[in-house]
PDB file of N, CA and C in Angstrom:
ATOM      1  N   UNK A   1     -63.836  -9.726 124.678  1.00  0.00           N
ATOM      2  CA  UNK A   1     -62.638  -9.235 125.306  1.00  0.00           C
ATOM      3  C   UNK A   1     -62.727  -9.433 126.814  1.00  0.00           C
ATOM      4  N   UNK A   2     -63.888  -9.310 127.388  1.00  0.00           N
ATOM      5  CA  UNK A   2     -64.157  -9.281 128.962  1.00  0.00           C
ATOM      6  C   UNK A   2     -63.774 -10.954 129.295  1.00  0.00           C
ATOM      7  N   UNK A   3     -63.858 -11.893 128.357  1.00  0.00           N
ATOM      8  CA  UNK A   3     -63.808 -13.249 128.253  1.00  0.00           C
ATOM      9  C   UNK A   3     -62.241 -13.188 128.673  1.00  0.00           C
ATOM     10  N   UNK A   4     -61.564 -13.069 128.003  1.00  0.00           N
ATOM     11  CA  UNK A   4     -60.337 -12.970 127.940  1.00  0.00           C
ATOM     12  C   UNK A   4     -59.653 -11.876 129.418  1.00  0.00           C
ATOM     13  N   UNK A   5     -60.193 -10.874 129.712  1.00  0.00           N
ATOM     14  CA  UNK A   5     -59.256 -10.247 130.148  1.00  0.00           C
ATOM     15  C   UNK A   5     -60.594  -9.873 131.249  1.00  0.00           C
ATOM     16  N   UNK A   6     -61.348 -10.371 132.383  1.00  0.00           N
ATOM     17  CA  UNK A   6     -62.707 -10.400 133.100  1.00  0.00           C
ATOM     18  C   UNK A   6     -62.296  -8.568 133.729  1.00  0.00           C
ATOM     19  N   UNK A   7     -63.343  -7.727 134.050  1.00  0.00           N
ATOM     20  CA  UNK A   7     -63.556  -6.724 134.272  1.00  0.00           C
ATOM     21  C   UNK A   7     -63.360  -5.399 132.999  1.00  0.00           C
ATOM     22  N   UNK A   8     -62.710  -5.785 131.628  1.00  0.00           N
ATOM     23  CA  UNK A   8     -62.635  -5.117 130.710  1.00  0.00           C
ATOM     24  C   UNK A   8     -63.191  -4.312 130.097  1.00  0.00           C
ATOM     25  N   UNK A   9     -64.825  -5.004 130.701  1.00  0.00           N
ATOM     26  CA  UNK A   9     -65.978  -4.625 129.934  1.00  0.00           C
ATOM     27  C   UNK A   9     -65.996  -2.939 130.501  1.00  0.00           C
ATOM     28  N   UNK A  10     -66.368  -3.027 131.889  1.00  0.00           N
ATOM     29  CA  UNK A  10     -66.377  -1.988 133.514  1.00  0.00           C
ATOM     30  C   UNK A  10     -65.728  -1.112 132.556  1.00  0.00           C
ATOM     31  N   UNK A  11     -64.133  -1.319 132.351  1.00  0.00           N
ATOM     32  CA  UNK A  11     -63.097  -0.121 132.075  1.00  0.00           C
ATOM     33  C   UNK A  11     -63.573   0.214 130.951  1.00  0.00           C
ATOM     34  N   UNK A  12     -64.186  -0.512 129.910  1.00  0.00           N
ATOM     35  CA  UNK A  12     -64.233   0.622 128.555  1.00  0.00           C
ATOM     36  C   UNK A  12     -65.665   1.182 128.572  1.00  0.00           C
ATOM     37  N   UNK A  13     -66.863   0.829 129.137  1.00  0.00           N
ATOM     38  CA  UNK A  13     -67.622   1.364 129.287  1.00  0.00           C
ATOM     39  C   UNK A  13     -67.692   2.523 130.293  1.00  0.00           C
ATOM     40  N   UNK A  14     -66.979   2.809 131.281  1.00  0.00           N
ATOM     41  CA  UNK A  14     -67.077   3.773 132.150  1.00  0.00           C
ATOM     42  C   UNK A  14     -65.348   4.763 132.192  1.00  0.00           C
ATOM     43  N   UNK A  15     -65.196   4.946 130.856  1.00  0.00           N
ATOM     44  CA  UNK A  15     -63.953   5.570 129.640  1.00  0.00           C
ATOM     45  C   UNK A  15     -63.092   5.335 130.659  1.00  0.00           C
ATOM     46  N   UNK A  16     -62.805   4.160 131.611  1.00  0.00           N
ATOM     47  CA  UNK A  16     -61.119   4.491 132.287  1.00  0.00           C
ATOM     48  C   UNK A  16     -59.947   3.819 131.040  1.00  0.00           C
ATOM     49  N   UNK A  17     -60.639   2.861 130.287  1.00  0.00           N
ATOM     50  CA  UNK A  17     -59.777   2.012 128.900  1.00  0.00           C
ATOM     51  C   UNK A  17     -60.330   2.843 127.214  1.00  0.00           C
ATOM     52  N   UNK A  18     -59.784   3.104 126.894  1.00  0.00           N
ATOM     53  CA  UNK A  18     -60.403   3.425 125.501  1.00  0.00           C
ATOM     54  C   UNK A  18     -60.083   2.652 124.301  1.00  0.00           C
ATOM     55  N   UNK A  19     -61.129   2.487 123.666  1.00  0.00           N
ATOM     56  CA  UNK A  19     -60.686   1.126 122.183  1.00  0.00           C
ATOM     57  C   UNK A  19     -60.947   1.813 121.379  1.00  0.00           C
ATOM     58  N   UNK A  20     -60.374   1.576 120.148  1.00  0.00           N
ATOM     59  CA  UNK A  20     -61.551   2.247 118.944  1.00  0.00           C
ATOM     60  C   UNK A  20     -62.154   0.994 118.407  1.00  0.00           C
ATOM     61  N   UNK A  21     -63.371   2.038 117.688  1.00  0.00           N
ATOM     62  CA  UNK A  21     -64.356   0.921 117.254  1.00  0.00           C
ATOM     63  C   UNK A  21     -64.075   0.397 116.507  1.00  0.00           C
ATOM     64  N   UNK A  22     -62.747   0.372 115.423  1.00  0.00           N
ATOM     65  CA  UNK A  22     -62.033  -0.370 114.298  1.00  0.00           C
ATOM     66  C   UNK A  22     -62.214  -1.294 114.956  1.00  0.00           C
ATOM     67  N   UNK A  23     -61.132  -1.321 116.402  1.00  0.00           N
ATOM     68  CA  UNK A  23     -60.986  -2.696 116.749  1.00  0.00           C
ATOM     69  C   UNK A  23     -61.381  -3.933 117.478  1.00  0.00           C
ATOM     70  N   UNK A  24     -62.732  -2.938 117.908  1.00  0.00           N
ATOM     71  CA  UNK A  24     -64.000  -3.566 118.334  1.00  0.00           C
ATOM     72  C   UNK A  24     -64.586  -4.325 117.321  1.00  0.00           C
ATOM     73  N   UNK A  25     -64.482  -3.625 116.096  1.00  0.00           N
ATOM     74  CA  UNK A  25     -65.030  -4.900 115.291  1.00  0.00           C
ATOM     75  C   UNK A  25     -64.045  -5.683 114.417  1.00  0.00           C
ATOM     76  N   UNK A  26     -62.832  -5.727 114.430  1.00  0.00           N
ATOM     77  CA  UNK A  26     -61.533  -6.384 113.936  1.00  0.00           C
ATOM     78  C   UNK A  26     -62.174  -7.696 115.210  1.00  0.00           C
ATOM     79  N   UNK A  27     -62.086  -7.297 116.612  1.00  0.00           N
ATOM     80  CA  UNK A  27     -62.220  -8.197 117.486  1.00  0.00           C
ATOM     81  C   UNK A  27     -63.526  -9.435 117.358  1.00  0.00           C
ATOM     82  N   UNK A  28     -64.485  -8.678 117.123  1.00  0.00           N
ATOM     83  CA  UNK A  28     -65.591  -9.617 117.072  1.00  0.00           C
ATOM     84  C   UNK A  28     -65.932 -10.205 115.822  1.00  0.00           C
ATOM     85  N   UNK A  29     -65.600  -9.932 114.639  1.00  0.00           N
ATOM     86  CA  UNK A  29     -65.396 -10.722 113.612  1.00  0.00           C
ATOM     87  C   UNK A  29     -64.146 -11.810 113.442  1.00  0.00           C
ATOM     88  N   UNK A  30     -63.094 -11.150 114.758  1.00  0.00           N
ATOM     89  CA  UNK A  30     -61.751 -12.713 114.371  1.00  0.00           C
ATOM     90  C   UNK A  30     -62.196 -14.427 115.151  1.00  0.00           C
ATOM     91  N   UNK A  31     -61.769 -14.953 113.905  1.00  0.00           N
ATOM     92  CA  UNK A  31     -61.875 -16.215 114.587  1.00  0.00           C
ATOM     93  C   UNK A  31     -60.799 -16.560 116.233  1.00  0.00           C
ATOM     94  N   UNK A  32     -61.534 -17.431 116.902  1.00  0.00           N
ATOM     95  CA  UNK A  32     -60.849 -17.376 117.565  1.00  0.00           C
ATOM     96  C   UNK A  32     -59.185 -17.605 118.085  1.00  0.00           C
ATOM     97  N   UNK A  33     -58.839 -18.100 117.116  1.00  0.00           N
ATOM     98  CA  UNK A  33     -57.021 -17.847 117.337  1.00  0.00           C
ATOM     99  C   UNK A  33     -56.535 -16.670 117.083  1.00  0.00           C
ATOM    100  N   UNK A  34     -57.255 -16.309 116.382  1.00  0.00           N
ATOM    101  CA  UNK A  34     -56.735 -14.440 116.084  1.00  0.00           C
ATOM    102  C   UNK A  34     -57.011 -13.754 117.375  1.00  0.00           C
ATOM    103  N   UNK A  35     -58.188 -13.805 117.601  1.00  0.00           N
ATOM    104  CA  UNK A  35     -58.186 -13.096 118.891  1.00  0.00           C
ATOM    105  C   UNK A  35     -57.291 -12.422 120.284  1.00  0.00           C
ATOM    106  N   UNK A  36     -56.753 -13.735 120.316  1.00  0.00           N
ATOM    107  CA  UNK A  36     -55.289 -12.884 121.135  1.00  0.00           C
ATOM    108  C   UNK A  36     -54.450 -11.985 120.810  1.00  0.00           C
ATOM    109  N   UNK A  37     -54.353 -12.106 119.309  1.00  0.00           N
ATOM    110  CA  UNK A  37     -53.452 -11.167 118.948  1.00  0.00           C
ATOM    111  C   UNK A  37     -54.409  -9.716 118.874  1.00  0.00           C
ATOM    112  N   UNK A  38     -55.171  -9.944 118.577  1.00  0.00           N
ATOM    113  CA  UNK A  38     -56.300  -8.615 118.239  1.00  0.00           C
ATOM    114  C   UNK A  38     -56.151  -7.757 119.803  1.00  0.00           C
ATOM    115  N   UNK A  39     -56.665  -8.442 121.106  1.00  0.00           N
ATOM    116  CA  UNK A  39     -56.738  -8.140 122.087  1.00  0.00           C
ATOM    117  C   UNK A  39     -55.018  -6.994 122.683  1.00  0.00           C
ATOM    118  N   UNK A  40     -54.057  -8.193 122.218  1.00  0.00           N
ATOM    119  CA  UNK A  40     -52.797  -7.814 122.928  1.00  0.00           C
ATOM    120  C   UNK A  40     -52.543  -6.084 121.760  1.00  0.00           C
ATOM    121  N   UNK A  41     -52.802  -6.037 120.439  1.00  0.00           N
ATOM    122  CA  UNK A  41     -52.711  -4.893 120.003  1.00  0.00           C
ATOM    123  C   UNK A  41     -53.194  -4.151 120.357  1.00  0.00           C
ATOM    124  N   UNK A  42     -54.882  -4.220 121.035  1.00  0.00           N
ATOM    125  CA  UNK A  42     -55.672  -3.054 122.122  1.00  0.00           C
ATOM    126  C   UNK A  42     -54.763  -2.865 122.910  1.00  0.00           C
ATOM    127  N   UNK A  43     -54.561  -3.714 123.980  1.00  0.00           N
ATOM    128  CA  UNK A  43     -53.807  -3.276 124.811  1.00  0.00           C
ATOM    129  C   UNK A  43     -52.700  -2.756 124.952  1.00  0.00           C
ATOM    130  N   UNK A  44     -51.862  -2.997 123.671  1.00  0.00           N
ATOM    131  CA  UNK A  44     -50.614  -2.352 123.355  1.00  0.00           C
ATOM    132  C   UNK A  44     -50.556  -1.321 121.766  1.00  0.00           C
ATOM    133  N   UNK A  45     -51.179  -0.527 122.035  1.00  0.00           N
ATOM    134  CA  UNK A  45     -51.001  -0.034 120.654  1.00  0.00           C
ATOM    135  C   UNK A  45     -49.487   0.764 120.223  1.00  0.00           C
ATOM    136  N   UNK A  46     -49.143   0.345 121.601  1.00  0.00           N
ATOM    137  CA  UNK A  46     -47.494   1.333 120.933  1.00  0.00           C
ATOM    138  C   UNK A  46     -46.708   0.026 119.911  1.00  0.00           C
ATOM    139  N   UNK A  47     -46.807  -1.134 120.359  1.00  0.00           N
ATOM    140  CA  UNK A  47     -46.185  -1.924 119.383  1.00  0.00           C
ATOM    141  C   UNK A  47     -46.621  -2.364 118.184  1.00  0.00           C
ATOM    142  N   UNK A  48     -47.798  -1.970 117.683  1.00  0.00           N
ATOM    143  CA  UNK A  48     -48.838  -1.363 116.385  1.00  0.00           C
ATOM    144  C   UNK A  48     -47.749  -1.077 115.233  1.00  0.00           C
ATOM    145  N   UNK A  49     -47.341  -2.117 114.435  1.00  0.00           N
ATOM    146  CA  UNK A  49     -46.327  -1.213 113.228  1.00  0.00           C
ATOM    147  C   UNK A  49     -47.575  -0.268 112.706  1.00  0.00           C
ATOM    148  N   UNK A  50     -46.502   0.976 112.412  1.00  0.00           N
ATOM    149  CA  UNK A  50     -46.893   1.900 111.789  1.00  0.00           C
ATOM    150  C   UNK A  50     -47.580   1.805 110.545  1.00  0.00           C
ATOM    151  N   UNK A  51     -48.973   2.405 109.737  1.00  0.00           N
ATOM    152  CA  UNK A  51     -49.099   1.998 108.946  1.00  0.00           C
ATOM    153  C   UNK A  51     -48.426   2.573 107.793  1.00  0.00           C
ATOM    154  N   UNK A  52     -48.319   1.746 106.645  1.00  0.00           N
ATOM    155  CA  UNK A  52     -47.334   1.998 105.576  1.00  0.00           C
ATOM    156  C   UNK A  52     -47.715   2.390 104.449  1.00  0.00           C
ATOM    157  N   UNK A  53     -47.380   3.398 103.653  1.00  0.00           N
ATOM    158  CA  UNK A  53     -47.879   3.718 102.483  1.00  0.00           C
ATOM    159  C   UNK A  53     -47.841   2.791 101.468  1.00  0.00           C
ATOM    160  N   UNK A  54     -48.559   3.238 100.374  1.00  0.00           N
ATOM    161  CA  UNK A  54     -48.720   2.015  99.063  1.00  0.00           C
ATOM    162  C   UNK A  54     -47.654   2.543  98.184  1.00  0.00           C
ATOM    163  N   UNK A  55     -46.914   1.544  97.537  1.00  0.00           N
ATOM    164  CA  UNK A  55     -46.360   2.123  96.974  1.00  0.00           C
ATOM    165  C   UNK A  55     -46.090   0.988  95.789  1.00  0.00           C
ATOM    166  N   UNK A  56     -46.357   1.455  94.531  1.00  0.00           N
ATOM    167  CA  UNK A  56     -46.861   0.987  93.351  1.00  0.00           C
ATOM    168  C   UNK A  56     -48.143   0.092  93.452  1.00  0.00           C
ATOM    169  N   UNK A  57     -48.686   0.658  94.337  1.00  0.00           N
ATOM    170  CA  UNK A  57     -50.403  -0.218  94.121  1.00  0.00           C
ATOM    171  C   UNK A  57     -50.216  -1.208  95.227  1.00  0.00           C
ATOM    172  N   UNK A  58     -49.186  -1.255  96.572  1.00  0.00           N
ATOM    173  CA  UNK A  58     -48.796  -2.717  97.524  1.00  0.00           C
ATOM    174  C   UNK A  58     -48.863  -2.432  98.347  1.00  0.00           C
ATOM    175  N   UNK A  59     -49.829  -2.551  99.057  1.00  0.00           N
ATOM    176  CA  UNK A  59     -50.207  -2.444 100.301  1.00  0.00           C
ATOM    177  C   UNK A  59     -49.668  -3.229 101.470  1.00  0.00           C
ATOM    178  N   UNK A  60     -48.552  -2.892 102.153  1.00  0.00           N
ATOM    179  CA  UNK A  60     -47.501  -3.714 102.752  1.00  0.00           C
ATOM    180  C   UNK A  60     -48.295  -4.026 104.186  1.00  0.00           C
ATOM    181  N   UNK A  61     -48.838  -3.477 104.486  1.00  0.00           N
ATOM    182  CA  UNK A  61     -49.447  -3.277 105.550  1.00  0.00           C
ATOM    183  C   UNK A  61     -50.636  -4.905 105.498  1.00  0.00           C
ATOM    184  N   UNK A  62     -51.049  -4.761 104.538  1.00  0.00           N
ATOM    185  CA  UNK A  62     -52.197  -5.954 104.345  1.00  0.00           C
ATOM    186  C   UNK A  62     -50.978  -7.016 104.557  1.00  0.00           C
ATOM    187  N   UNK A  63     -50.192  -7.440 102.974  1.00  0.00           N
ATOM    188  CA  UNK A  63     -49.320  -8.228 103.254  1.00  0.00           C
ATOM    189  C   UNK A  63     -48.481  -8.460 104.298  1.00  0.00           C
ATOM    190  N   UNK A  64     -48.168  -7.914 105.317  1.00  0.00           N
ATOM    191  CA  UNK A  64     -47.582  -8.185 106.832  1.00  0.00           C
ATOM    192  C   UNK A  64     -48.815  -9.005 107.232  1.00  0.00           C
ATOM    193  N   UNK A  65     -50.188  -7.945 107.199  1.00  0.00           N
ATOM    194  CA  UNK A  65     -51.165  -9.034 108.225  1.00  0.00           C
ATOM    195  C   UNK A  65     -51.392 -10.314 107.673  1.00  0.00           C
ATOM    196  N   UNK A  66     -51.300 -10.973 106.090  1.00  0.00           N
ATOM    197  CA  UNK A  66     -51.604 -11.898 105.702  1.00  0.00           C
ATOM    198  C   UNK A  66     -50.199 -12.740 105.756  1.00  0.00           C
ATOM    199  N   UNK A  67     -48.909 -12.400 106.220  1.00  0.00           N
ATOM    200  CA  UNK A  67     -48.188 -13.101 106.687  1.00  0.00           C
ATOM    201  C   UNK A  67     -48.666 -13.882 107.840  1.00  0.00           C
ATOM    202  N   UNK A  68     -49.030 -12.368 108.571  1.00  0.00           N
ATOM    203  CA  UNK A  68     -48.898 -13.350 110.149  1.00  0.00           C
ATOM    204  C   UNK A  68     -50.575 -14.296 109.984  1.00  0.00           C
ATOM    205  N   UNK A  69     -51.472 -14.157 109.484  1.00  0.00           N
ATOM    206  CA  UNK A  69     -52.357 -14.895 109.735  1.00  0.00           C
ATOM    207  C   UNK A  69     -52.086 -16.526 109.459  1.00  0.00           C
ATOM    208  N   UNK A  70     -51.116 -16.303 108.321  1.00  0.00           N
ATOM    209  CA  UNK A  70     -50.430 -17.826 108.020  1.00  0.00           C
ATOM    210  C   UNK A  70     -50.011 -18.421 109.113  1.00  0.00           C
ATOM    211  N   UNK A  71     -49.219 -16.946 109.689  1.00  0.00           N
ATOM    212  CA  UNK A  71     -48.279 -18.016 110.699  1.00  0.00           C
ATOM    213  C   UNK A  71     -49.055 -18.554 111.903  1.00  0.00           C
ATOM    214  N   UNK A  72     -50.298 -17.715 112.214  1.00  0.00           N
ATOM    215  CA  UNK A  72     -51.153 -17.971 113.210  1.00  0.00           C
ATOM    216  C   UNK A  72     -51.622 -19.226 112.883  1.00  0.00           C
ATOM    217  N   UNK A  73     -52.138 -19.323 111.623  1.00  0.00           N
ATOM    218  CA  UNK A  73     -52.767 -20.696 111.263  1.00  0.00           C
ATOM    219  C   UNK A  73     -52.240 -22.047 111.189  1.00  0.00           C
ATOM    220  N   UNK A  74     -50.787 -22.090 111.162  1.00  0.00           N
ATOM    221  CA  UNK A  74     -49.766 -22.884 110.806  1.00  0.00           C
ATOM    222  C   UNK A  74     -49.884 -23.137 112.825  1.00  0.00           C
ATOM    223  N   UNK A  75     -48.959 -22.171 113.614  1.00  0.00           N
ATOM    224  CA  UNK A  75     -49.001 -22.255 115.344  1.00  0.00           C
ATOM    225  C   UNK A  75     -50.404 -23.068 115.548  1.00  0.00           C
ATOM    226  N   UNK A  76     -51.689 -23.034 115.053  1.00  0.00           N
ATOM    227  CA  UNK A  76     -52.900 -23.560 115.501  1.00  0.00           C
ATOM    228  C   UNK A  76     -52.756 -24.911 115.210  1.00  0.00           C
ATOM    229  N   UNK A  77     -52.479 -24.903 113.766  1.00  0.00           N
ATOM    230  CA  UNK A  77     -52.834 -26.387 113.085  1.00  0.00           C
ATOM    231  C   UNK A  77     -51.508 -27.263 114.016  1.00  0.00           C
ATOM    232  N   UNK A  78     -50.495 -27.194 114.320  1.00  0.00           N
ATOM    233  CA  UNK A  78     -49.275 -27.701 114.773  1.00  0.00           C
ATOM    234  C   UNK A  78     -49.596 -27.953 116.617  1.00  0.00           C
ATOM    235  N   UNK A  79     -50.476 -27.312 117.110  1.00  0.00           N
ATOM    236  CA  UNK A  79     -50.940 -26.838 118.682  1.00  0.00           C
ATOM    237  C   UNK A  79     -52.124 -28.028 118.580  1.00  0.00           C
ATOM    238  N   UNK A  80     -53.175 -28.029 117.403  1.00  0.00           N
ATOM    239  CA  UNK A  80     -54.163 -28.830 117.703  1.00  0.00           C
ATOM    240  C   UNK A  80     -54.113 -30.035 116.909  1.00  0.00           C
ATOM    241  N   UNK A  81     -53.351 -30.582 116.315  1.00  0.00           N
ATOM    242  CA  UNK A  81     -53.017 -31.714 115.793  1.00  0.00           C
ATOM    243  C   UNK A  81     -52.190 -32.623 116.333  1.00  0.00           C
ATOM    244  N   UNK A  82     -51.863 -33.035 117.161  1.00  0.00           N
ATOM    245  CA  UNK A  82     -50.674 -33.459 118.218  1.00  0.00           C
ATOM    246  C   UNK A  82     -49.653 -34.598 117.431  1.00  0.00           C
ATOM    247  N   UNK A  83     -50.601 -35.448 116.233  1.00  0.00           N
ATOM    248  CA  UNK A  83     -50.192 -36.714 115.949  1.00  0.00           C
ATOM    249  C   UNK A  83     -49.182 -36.678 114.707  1.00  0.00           C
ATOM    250  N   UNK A  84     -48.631 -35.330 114.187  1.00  0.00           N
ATOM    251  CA  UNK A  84     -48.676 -34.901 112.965  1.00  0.00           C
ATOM    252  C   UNK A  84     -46.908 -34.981 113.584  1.00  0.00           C
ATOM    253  N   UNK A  85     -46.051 -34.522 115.150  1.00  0.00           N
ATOM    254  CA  UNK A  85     -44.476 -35.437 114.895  1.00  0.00           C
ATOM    255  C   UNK A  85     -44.447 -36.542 114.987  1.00  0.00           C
ATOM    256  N   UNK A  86     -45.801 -37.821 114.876  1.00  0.00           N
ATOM    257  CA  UNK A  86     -45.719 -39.081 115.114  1.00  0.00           C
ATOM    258  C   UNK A  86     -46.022 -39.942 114.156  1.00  0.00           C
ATOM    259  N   UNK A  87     -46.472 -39.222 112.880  1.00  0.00           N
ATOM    260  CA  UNK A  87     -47.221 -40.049 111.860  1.00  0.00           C
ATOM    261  C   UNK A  87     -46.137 -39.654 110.753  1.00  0.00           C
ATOM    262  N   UNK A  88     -45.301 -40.679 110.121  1.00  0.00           N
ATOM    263  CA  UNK A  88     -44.508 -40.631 109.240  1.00  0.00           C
ATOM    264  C   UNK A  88     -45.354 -39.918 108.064  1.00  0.00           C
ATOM    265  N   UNK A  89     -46.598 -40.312 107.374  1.00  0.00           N
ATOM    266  CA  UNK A  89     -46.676 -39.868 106.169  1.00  0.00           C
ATOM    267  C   UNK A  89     -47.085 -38.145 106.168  1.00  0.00           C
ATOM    268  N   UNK A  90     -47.908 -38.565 107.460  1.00  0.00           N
ATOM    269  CA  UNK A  90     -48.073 -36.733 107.825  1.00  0.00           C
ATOM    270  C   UNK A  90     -46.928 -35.852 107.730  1.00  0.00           C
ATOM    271  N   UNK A  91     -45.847 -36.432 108.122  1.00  0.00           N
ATOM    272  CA  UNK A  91     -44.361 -35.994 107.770  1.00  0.00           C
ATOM    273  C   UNK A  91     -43.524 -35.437 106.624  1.00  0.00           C
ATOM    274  N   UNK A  92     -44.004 -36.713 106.014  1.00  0.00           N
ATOM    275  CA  UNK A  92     -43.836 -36.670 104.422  1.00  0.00           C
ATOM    276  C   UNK A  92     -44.828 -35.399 103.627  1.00  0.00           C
ATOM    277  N   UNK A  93     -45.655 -35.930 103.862  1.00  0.00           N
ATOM    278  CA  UNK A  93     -46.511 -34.954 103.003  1.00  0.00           C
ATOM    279  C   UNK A  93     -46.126 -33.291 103.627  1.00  0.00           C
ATOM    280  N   UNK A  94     -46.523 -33.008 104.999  1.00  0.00           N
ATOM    281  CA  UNK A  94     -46.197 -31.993 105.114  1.00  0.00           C
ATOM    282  C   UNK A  94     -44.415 -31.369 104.654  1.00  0.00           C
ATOM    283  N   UNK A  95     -43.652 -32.282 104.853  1.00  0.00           N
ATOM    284  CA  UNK A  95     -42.448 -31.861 104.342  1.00  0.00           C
ATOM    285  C   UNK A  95     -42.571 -31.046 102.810  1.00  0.00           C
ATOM    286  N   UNK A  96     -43.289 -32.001 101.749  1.00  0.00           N
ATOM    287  CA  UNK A  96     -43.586 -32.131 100.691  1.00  0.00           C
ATOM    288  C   UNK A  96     -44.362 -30.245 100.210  1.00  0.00           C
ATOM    289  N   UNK A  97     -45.513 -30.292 101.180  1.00  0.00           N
ATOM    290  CA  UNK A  97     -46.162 -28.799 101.160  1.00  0.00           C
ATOM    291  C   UNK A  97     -44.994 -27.777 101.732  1.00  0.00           C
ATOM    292  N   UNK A  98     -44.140 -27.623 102.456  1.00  0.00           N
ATOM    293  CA  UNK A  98     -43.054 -27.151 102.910  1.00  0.00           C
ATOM    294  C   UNK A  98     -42.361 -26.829 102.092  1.00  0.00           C
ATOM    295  N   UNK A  99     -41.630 -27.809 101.462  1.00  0.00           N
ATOM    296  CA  UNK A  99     -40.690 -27.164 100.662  1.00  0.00           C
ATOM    297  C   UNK A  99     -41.077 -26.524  99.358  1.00  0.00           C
ATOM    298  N   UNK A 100     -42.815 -26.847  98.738  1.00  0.00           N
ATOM    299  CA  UNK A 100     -43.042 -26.183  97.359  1.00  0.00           C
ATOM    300  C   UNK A 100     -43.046 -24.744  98.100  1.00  0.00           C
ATOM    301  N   UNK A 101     -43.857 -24.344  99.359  1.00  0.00           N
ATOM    302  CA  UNK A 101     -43.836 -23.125  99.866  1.00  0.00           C
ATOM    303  C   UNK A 101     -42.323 -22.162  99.765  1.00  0.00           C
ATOM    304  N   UNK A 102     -41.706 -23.273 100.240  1.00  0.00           N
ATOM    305  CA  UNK A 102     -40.088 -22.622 100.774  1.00  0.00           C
ATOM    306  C   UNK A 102     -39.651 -22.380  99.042  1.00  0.00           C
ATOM    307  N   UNK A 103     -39.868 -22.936  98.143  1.00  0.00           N
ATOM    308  CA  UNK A 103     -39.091 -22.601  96.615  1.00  0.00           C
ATOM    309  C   UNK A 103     -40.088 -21.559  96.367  1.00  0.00           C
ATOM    310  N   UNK A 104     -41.400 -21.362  96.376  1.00  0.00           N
ATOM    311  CA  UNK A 104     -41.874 -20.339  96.128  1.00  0.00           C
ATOM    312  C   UNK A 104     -41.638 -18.851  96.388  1.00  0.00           C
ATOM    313  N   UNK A 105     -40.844 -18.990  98.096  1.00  0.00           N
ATOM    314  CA  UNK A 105     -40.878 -17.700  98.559  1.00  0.00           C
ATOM    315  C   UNK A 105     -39.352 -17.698  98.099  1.00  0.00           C
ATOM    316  N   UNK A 106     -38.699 -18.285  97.918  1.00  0.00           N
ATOM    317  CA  UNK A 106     -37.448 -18.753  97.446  1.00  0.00           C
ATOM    318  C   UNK A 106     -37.460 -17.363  96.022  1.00  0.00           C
ATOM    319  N   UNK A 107     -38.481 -17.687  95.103  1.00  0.00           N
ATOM    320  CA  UNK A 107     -38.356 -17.573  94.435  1.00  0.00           C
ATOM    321  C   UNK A 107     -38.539 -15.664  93.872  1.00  0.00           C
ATOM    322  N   UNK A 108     -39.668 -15.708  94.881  1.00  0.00           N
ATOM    323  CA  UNK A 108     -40.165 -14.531  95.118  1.00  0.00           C
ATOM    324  C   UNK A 108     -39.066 -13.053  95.883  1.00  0.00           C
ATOM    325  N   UNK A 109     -38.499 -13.775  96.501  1.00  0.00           N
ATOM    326  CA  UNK A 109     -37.116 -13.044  97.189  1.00  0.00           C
ATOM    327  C   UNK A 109     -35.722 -12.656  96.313  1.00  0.00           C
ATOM    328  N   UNK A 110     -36.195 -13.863  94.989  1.00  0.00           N
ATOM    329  CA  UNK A 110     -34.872 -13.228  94.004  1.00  0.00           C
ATOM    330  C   UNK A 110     -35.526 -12.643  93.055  1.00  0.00           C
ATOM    331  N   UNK A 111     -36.751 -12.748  93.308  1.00  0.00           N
ATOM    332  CA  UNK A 111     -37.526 -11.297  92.152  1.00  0.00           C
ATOM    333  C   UNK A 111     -37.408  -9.737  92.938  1.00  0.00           C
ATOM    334  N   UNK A 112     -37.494  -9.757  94.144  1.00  0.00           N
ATOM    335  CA  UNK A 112     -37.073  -8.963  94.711  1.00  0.00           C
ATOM    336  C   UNK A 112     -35.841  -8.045  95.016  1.00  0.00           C
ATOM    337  N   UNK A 113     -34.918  -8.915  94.833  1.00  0.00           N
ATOM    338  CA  UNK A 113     -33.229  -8.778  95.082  1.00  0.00           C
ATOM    339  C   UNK A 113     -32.662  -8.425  93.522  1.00  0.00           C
ATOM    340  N   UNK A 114     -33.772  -9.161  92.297  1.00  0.00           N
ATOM    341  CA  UNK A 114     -33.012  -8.710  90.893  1.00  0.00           C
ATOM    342  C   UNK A 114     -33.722  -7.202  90.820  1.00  0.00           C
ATOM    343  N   UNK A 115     -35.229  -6.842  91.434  1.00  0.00           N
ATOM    344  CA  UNK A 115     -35.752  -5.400  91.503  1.00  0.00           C
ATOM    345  C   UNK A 115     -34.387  -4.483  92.083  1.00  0.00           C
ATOM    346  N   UNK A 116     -33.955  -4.791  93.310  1.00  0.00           N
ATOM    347  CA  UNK A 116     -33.200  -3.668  94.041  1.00  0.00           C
ATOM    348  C   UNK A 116     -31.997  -3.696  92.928  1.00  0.00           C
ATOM    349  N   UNK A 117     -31.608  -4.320  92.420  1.00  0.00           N
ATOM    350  CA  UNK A 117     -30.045  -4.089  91.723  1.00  0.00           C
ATOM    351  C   UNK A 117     -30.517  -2.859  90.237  1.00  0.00           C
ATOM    352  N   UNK A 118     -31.471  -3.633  89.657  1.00  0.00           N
ATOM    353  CA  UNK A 118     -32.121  -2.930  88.508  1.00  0.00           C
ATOM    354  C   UNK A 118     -32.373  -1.422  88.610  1.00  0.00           C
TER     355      UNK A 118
END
């Protein structure tokens, strides 16, 4: 964190910053693209969604974070691949992984929508 944000260390060791140790170790176990986000939730815990109860065994709370890790991973792969709007088949294919994704969640959203009517 001191990497990221230099004197950090000073403030949480001499209690002017306080962390909890959850996220001391959320922090040092994330790979590094996660990391920013890990950091900016220390620093902001008011924008922290609330955590959410389970309800029929679904832990919404996990599934939000395993949304966004997708999306983190997707922002990385798109950030460190540069050649991928220049290479037609890369195009293709990724189109190809795209849209089975997009019918999947497609699909998953009218299992959802026939739940609420039921």
């Amino acid at each position: 964190m001191d990497q990221m944000i230099p004197g950090m260390q000073e403030k949480i060791l001499s209690g002017q910053f306080k962390v909890r140790d959850a996220d001391m170790h959320r922090l040092a176990r994330a790979d590094f693209p996660n990391r920013k986000q890990i950091v900016y939730e220390i620093l902001h815990p008011e924008d922290r969604s609330a955590p959410q109860k389970r309800i029929y065994g679904i832990n919404y709370s996990a599934l939000e974070a395993a949304v966004r890790r997708i999306q983190q991973d997707v922002d990385f792969l798109m950030k460190y691949l540069p050649k991928v709007p220049d290479d037609a088949y890369v195009k293709v294919e990724t189109t190809k992984i795209l849209k089975r994704h997009k019918a999947y969640m497609a699909q998953f959203e009218e299992l959802l929508n026939d739940e609420k009517i039921a």
